[in-house]
Protein backbone atom coordinates (compact mmCIF):
# COMPACT_ATOMS: atom_id res chain seq x y z
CA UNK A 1 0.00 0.00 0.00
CA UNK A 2 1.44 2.78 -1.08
CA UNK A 3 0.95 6.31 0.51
CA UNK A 4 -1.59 7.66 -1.79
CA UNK A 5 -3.79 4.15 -1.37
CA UNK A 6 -3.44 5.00 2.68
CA UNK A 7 -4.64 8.72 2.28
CA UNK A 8 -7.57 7.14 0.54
CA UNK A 9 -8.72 4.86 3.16
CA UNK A 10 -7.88 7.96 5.87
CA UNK A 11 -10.41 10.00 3.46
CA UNK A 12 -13.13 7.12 3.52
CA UNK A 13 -12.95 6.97 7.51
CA UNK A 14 -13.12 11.18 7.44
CA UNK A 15 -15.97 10.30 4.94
CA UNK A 16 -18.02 8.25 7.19
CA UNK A 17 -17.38 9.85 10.07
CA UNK A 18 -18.83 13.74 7.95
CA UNK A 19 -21.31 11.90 6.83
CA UNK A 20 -22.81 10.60 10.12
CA UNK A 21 -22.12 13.47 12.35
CA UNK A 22 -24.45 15.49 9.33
CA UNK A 23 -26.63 13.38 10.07
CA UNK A 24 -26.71 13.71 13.67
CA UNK A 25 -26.74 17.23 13.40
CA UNK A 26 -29.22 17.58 10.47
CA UNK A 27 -26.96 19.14 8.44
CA UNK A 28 -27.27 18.19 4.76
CA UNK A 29 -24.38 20.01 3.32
CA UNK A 30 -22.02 18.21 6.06
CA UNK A 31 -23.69 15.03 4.89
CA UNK A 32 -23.20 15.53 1.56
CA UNK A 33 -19.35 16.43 1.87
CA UNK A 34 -18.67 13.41 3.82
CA UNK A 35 -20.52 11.53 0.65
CA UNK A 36 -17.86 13.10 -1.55
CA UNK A 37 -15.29 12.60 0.40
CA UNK A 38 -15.82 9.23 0.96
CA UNK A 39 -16.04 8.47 -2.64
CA UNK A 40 -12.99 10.30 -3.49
CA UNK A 41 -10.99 8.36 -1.13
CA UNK A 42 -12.29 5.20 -2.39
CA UNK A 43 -10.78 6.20 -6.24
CA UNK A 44 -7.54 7.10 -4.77
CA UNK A 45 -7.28 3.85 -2.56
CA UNK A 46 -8.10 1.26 -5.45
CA UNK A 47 -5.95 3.01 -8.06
CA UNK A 48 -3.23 4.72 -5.73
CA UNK A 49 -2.33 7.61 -7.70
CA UNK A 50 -2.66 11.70 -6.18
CA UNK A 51 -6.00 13.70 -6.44
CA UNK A 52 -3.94 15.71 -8.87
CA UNK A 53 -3.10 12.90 -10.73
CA UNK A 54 -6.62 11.57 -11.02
CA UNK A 55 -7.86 15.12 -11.45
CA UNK A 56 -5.76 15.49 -14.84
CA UNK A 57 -6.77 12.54 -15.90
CA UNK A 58 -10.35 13.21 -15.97
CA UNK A 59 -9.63 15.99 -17.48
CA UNK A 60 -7.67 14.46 -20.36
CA UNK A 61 -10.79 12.65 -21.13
């Protein structure tokens, strides 16, 4: 595991954690963040590669 796969699992737990205190709170912005969040760590885990890296590649396509 390289260091960008581990930031993307760290994301995922920041994620879920977002995500759950929004909804605690009632806060659907909060919620919503920890949805992205969560999903962008779960791209940079399985492929390991920098959210700059991943960033220009999307926008190569």
């Amino acid at each position: 595991m390289n260091s960008d796969q581990f930031e993307g699992k760290w994301k995922q737990i920041k994620g879920d954690f977002k995500k759950k205190y929004g909804k605690i709170t009632d806060d659907e912005y909060t919620e919503a963040e920890g949805n992205f969040e969560k999903l962008a760590g779960k791209v940079q885990e399985r492929y390991g590669k920098s959210k700059e890296e991943l960033k220009d590649e999307i926008d190569n396509w």
